[in-house]
N, C-alpha and C. Protein backbone atom coordinates (compact mmCIF):
# COMPACT_ATOMS: atom_id res chain seq x y z
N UNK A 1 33.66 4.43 -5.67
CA UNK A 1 33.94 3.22 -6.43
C UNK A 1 35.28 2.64 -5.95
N UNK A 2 35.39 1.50 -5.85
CA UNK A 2 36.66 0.62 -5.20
C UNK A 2 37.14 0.40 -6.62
N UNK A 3 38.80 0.39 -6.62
CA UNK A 3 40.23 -0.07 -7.40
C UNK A 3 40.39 -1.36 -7.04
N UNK A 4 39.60 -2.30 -8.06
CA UNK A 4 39.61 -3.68 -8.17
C UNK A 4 41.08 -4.06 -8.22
N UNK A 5 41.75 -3.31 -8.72
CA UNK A 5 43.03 -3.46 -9.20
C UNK A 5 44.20 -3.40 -7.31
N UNK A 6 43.21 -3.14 -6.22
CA UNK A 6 43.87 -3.03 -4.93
C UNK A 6 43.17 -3.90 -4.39
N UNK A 7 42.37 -5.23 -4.76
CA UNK A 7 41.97 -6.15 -3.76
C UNK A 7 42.44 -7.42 -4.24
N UNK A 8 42.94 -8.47 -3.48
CA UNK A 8 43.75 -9.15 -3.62
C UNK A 8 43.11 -10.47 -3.84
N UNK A 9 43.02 -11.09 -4.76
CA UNK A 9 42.50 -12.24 -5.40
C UNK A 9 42.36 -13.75 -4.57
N UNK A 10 41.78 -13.02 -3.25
CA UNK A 10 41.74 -14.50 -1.68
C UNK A 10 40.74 -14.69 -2.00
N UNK A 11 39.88 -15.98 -1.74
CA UNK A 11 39.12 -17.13 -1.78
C UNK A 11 38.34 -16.21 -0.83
N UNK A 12 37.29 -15.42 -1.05
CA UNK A 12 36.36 -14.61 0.09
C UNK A 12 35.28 -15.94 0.25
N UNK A 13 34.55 -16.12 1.20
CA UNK A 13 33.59 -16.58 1.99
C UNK A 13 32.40 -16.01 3.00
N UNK A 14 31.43 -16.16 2.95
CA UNK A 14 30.47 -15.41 3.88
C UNK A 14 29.73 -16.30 4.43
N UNK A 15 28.92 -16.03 5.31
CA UNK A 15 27.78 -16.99 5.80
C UNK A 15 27.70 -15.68 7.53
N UNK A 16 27.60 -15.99 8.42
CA UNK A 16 27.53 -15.22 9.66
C UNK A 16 28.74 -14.33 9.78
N UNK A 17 29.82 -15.08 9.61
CA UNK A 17 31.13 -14.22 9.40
C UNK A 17 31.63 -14.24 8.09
N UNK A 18 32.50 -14.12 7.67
CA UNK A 18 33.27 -13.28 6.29
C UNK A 18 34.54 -14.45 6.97
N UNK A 19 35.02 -15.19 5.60
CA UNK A 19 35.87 -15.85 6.37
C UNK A 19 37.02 -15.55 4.95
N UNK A 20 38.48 -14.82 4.81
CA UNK A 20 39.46 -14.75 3.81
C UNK A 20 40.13 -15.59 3.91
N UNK A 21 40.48 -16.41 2.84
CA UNK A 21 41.34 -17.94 2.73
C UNK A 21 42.51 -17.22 2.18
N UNK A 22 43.70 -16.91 2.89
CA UNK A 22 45.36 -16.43 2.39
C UNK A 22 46.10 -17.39 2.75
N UNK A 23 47.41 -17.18 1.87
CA UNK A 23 48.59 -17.90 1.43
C UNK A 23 49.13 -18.20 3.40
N UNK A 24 48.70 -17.74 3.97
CA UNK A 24 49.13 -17.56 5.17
C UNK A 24 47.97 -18.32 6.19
N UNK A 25 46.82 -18.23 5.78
CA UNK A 25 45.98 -19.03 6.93
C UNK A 25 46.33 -20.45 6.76
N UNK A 26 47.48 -21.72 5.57
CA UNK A 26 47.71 -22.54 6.11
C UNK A 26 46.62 -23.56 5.76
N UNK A 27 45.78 -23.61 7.29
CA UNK A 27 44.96 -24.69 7.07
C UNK A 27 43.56 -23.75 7.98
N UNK A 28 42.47 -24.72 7.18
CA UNK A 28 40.99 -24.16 7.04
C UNK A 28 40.12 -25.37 7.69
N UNK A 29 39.41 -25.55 8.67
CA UNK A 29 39.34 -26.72 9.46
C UNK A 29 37.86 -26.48 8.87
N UNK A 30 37.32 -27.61 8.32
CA UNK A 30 35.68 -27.86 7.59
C UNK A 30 35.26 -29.24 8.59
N UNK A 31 33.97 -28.56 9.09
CA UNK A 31 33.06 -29.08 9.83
C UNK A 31 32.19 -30.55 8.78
N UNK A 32 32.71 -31.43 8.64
CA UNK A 32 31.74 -32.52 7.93
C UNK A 32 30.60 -33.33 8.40
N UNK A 33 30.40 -33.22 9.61
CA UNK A 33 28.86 -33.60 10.42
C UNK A 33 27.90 -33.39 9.87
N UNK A 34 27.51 -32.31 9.22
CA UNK A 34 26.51 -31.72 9.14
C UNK A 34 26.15 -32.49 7.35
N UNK A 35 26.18 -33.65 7.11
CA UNK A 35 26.17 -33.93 5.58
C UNK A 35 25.52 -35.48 6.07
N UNK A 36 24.09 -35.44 5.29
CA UNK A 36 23.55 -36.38 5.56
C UNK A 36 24.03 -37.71 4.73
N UNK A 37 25.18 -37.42 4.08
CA UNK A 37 25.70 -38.38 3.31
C UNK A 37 26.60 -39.26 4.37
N UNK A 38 27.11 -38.35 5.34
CA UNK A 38 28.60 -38.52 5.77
C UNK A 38 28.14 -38.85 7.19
N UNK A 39 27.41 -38.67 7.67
CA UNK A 39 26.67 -38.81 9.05
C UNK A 39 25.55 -39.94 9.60
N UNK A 40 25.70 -40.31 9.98
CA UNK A 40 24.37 -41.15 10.02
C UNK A 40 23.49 -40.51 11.01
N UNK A 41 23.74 -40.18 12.07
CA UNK A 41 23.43 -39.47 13.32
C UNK A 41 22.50 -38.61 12.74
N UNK A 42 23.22 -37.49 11.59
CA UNK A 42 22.43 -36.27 11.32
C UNK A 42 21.74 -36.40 9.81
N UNK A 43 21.90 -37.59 9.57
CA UNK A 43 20.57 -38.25 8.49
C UNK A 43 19.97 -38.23 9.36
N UNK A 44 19.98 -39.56 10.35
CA UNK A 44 18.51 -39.86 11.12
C UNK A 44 17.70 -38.56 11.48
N UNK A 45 18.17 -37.91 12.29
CA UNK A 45 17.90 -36.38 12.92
C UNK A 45 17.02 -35.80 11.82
N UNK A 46 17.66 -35.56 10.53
CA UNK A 46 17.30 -34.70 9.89
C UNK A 46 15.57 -35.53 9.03
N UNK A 47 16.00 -36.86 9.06
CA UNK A 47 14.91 -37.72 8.22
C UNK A 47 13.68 -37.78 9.09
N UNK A 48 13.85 -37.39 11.03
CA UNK A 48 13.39 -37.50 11.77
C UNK A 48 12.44 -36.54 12.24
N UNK A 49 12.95 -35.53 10.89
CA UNK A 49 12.63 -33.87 11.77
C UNK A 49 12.75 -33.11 12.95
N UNK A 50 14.27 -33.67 13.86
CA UNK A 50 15.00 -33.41 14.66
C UNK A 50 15.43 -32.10 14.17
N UNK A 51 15.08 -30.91 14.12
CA UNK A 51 15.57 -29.62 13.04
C UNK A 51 16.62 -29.16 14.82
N UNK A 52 16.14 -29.08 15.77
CA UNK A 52 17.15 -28.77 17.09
C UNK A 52 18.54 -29.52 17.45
N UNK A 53 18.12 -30.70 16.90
CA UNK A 53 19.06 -31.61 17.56
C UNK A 53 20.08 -32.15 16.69
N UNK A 54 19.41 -31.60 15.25
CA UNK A 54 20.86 -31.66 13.92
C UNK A 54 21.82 -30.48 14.48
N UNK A 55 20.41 -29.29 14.51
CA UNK A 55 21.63 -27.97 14.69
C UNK A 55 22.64 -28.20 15.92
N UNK A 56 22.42 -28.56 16.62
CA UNK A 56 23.41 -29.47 18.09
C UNK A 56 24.56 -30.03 16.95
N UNK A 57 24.79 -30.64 15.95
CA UNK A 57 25.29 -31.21 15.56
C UNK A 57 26.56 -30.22 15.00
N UNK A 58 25.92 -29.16 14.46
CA UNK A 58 26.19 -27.98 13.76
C UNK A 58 27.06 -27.08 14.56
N UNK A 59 26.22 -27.18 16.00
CA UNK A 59 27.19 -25.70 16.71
C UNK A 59 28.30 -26.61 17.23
N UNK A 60 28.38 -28.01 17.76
CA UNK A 60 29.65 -28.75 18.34
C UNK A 60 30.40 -28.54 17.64
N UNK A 61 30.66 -28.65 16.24
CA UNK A 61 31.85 -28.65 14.80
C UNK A 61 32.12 -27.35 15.46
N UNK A 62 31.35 -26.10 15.45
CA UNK A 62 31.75 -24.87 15.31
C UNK A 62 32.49 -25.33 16.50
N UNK A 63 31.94 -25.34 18.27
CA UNK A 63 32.56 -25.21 19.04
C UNK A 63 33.69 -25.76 19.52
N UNK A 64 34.00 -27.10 17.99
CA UNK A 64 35.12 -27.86 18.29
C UNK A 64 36.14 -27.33 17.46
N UNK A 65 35.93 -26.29 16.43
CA UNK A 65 37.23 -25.09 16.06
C UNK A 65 36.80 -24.94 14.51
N UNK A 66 35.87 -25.71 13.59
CA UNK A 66 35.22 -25.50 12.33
C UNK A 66 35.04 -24.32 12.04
N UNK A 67 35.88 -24.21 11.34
CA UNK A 67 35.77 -22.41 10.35
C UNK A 67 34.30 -22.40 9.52
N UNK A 68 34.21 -23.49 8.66
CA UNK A 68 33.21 -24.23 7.52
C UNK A 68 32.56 -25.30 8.23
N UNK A 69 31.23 -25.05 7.66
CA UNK A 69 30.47 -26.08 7.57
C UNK A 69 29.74 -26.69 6.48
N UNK A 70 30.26 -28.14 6.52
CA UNK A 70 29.98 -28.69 5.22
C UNK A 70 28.60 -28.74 5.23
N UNK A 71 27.80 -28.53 4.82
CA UNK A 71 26.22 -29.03 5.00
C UNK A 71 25.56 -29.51 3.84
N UNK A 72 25.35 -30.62 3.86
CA UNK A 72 24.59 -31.19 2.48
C UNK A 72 23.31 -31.96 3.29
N UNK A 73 22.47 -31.66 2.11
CA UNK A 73 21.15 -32.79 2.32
C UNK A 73 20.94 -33.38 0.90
N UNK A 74 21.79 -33.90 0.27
CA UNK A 74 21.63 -34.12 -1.20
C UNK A 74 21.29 -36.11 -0.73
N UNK A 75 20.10 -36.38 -0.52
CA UNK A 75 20.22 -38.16 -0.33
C UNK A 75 18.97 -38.38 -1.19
N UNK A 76 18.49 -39.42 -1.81
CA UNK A 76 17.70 -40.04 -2.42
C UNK A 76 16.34 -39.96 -1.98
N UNK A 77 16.39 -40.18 -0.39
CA UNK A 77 15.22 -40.61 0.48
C UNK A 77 15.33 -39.27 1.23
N UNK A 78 15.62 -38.39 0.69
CA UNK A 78 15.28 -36.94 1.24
C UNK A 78 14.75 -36.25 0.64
N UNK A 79 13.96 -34.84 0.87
CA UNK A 79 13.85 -33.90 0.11
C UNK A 79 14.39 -32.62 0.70
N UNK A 80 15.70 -32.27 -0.02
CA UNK A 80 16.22 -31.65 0.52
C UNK A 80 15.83 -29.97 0.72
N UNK A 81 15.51 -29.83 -0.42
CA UNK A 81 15.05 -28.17 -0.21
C UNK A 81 13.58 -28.40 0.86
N UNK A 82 12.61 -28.93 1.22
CA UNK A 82 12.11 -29.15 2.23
C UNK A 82 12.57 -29.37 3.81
N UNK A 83 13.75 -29.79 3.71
CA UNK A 83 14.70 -30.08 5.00
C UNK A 83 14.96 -28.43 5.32
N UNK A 84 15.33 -27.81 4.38
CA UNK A 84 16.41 -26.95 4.57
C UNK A 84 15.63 -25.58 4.40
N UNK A 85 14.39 -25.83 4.30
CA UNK A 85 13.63 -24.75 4.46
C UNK A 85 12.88 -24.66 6.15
């Protein structure tokens, strides 16, 4: 059993990696491409059923230094849990 009382109350994160937000990391660089609100590119893509050529969209943020990725499909003229399945 772990001593809750010895882990330190950081902003934990998961997804592929484990990402700890401390008083010391400063700044946290979030990928916003990936939000069909915020994008037009990766609306179309995604409204298009471009499912390859959004994720293109996805790994550039990463490969351009994105810790986070914002990802929303929340739009009117979407269905998002269908997108995202």
């Amino acid at each position: 059993m772990t001593d809750t009382a010895a882990i330190k109350p950081y902003l934990r994160l998961s997804g592929l990696e484990p990402l700890v937000v401390r008083p010391e990391s400063n700044f946290i660089n979030v990928g916003e491409r990936t939000n069909v609100t915020g994008s037009k590119k990766f609306a179309r893509l995604i409204k298009e059923n471009k499912y390859e050529e959004a994720l293109s969209v996805a790994r550039q943020q990463v490969e351009s230094g994105a810790q986070i990725l914002d990802v929303n499909m929340d739009d009117a003229l979407l269905d998002g849990v269908q997108a995202m399945s």
